[in-house]
PDB file of N, CA and C in Angstrom:
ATOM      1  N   UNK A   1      92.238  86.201  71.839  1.00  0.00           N
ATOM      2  CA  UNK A   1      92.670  85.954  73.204  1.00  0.00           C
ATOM      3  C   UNK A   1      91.441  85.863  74.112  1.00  0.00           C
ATOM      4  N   UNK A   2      91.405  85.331  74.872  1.00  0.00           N
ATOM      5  CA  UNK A   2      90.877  84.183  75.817  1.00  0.00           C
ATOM      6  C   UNK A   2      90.689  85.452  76.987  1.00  0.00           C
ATOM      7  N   UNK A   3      89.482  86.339  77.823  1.00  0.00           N
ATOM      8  CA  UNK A   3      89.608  87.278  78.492  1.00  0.00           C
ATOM      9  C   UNK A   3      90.175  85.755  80.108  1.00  0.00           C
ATOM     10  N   UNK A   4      90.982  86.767  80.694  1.00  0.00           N
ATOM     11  CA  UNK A   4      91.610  86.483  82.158  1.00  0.00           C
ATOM     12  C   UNK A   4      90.486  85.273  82.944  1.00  0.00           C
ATOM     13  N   UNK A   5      89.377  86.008  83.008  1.00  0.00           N
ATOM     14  CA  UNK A   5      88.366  85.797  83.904  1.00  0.00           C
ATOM     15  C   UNK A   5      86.877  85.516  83.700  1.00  0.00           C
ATOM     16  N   UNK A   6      85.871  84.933  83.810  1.00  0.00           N
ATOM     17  CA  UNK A   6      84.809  84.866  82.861  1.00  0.00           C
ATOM     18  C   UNK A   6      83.705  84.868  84.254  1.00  0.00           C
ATOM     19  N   UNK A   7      82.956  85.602  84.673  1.00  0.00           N
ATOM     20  CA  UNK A   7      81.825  85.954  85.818  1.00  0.00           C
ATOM     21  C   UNK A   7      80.732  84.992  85.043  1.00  0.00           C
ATOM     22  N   UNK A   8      79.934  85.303  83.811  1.00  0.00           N
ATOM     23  CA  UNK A   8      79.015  85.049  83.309  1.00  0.00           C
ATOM     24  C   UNK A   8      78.619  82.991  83.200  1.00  0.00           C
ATOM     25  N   UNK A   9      77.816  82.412  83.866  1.00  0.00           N
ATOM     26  CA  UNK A   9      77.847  81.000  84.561  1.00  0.00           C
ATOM     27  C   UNK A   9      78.597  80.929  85.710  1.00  0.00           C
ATOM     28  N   UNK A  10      79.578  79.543  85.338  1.00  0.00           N
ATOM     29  CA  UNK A  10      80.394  79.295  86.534  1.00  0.00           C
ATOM     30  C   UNK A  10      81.838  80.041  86.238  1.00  0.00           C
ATOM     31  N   UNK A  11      82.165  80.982  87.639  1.00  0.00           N
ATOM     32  CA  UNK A  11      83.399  81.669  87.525  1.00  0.00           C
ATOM     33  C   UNK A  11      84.408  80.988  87.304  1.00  0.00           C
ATOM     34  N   UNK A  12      85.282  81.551  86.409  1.00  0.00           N
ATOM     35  CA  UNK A  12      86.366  80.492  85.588  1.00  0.00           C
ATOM     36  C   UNK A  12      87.985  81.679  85.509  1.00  0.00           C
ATOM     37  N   UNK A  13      88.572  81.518  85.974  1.00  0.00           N
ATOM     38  CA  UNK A  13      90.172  82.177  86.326  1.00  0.00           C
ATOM     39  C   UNK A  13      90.836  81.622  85.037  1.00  0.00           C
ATOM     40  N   UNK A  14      91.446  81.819  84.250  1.00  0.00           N
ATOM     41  CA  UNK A  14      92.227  81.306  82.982  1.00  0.00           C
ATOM     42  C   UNK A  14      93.867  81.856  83.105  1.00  0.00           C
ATOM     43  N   UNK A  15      94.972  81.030  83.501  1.00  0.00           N
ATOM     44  CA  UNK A  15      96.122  80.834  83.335  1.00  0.00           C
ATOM     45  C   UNK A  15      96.777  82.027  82.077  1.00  0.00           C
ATOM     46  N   UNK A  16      97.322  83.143  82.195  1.00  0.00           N
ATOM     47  CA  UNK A  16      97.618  83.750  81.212  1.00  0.00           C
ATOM     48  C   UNK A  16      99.131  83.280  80.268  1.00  0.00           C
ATOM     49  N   UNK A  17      99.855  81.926  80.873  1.00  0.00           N
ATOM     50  CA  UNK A  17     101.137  81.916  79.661  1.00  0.00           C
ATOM     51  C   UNK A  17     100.064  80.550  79.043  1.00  0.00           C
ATOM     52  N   UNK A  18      99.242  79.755  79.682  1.00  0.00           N
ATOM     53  CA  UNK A  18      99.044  78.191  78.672  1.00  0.00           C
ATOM     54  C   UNK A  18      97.119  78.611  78.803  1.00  0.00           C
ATOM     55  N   UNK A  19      96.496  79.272  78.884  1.00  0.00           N
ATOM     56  CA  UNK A  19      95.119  79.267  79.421  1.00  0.00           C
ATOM     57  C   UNK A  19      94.355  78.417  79.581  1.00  0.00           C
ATOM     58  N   UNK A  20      95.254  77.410  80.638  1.00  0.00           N
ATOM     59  CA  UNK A  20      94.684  76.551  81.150  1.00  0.00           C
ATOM     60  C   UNK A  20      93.759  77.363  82.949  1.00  0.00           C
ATOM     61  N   UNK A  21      92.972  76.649  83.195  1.00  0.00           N
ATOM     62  CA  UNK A  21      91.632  76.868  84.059  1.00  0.00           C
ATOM     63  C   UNK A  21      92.376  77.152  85.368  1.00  0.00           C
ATOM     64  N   UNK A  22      92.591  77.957  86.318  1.00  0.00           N
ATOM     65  CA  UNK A  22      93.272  77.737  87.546  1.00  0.00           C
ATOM     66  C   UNK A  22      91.692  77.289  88.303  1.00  0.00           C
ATOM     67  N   UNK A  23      92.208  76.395  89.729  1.00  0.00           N
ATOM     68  CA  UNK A  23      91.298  75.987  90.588  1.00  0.00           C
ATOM     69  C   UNK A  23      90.821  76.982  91.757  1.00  0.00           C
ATOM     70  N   UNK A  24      89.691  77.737  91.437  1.00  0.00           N
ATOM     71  CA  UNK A  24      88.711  78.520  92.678  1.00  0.00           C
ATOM     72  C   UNK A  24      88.386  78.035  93.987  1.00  0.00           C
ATOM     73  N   UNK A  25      88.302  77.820  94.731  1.00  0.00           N
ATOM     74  CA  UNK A  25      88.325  77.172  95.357  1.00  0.00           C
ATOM     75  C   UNK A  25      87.803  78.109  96.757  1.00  0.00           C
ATOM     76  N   UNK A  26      86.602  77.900  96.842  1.00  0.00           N
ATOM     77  CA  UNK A  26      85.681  78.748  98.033  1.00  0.00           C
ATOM     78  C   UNK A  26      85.044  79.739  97.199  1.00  0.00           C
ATOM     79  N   UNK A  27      83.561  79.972  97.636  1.00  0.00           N
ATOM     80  CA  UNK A  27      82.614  81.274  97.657  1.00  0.00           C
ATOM     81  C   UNK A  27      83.330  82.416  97.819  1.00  0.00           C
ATOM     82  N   UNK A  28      84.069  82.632  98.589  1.00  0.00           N
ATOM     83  CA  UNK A  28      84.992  84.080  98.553  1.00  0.00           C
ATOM     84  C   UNK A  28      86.040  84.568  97.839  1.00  0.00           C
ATOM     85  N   UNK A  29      86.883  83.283  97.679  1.00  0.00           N
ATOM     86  CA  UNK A  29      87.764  83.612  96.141  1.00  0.00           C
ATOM     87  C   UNK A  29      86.905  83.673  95.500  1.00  0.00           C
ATOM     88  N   UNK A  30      85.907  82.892  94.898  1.00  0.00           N
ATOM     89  CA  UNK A  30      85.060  83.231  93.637  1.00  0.00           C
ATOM     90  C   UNK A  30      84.337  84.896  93.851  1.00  0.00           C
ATOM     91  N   UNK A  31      84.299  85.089  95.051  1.00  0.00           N
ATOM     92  CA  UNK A  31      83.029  85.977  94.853  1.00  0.00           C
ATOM     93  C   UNK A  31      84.500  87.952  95.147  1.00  0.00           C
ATOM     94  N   UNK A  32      85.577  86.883  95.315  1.00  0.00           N
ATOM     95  CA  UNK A  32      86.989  88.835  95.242  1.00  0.00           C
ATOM     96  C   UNK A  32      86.910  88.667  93.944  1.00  0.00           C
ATOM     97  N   UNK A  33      86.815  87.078  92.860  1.00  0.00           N
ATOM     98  CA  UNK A  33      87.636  87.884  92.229  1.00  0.00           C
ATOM     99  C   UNK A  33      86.550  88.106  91.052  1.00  0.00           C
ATOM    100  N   UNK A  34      84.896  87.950  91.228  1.00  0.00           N
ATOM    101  CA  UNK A  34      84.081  88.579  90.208  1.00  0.00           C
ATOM    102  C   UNK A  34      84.171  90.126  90.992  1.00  0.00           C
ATOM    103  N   UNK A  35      84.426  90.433  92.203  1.00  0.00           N
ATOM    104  CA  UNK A  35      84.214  91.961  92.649  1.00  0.00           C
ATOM    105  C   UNK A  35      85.229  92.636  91.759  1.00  0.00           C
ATOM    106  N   UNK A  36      86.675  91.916  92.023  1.00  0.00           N
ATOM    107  CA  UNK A  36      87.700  92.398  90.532  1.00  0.00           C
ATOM    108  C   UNK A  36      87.982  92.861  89.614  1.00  0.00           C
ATOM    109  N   UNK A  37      86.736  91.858  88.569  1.00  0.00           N
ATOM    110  CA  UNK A  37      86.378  91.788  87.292  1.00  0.00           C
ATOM    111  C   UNK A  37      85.467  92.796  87.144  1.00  0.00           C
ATOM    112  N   UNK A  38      84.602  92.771  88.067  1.00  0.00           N
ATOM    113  CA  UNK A  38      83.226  93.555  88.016  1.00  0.00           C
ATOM    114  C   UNK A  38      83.879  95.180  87.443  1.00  0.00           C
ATOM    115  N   UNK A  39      85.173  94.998  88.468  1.00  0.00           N
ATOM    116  CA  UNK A  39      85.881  96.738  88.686  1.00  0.00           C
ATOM    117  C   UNK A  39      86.415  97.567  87.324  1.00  0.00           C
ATOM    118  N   UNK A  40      86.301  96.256  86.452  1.00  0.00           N
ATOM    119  CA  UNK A  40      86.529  96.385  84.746  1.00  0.00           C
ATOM    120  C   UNK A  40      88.464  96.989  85.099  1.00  0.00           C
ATOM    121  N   UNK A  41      88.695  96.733  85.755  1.00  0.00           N
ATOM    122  CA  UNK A  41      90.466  97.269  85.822  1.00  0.00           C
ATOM    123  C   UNK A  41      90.442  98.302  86.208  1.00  0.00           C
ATOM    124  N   UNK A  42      89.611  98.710  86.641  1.00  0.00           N
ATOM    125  CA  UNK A  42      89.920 100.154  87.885  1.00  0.00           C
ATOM    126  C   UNK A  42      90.616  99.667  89.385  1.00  0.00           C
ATOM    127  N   UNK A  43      91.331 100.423  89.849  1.00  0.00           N
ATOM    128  CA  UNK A  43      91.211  99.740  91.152  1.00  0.00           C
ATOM    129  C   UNK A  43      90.070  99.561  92.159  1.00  0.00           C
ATOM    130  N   UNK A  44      89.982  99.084  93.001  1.00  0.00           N
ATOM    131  CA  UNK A  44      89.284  98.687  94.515  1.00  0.00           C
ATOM    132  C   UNK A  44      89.658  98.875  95.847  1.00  0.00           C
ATOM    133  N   UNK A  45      89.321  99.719  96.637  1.00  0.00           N
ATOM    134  CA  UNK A  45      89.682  99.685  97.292  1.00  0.00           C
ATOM    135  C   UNK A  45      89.374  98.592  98.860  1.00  0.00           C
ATOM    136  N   UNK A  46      89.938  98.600  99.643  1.00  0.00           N
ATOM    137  CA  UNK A  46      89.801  97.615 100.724  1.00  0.00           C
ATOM    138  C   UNK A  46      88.757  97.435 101.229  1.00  0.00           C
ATOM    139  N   UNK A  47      88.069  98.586 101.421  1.00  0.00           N
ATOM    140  CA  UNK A  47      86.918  98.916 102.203  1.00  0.00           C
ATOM    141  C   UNK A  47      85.822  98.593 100.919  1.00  0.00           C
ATOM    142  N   UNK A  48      85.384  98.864 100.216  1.00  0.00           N
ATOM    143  CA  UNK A  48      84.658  98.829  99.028  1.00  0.00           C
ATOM    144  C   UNK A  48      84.521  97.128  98.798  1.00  0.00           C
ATOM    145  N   UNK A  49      85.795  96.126  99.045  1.00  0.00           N
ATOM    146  CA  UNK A  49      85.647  94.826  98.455  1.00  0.00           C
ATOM    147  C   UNK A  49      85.349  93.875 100.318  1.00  0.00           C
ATOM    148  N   UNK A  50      85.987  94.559 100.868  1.00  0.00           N
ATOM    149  CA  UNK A  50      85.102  94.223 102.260  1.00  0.00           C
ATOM    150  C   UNK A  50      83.664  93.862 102.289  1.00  0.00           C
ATOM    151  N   UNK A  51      83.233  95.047 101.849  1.00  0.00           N
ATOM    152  CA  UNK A  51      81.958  95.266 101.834  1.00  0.00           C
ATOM    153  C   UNK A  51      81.094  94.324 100.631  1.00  0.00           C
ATOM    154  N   UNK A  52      82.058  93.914  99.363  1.00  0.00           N
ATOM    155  CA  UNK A  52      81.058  93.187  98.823  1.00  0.00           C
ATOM    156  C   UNK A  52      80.957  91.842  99.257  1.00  0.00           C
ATOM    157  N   UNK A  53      82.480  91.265  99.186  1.00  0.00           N
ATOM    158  CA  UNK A  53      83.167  90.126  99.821  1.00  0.00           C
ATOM    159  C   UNK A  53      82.532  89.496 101.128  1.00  0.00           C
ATOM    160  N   UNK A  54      82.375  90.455 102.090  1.00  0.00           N
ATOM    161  CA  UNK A  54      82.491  89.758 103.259  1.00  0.00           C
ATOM    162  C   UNK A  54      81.226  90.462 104.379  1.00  0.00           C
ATOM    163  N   UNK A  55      80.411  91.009 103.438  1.00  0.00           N
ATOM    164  CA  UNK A  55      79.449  91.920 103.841  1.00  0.00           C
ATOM    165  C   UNK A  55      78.710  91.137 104.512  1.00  0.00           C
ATOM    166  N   UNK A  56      77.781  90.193 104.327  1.00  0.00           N
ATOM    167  CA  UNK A  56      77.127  89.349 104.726  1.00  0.00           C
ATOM    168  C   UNK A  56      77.772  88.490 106.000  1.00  0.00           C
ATOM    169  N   UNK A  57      78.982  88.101 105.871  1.00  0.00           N
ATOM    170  CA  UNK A  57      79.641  87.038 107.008  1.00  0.00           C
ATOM    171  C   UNK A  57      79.398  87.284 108.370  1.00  0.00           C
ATOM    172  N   UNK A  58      79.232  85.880 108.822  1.00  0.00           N
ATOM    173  CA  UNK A  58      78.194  86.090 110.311  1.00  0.00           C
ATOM    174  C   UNK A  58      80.133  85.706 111.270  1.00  0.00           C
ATOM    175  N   UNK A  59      80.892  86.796 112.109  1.00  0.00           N
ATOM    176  CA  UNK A  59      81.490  86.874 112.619  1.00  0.00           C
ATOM    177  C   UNK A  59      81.489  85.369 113.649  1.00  0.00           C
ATOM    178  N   UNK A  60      80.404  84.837 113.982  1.00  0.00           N
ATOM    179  CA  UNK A  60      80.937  83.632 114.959  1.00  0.00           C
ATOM    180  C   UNK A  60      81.440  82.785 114.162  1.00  0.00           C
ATOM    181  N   UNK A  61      80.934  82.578 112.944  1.00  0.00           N
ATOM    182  CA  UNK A  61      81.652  81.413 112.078  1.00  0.00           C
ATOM    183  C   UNK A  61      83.083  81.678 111.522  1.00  0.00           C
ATOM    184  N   UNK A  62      83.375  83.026 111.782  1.00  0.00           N
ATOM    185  CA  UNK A  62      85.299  83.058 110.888  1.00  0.00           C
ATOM    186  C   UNK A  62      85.963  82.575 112.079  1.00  0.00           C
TER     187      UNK A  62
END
């Protein structure tokens, strides 16, 4: 079996009934859902993925 999610190159989301590729689509989906993966299946909390997610973001541009 085919892991969910693959960080290592280009981040790749894999369909769990056909594992076909779902489409990423933005730096920030890509970059919740390696924070996710990273979490190895622990949870995350809000504040913690804030901070990796959106740590950097310059407030005039959202």
């Amino acid at each position: 079996m085919q892991p969910p999610y693959r960080v290592l190159g280009p981040c790749q989301a894999l369909r769990t009934d056909d594992g076909t590729e779902a489409d990423l689509r933005g730096a920030r989906l890509r970059a919740l859902f390696t924070a996710l993966a990273a979490a190895g299946g622990r949870g995350v909390g809000a504040g913690a993925l804030i901070g990796q997610v959106w740590a950097d973001a310059d407030p005039a541009e959202e």
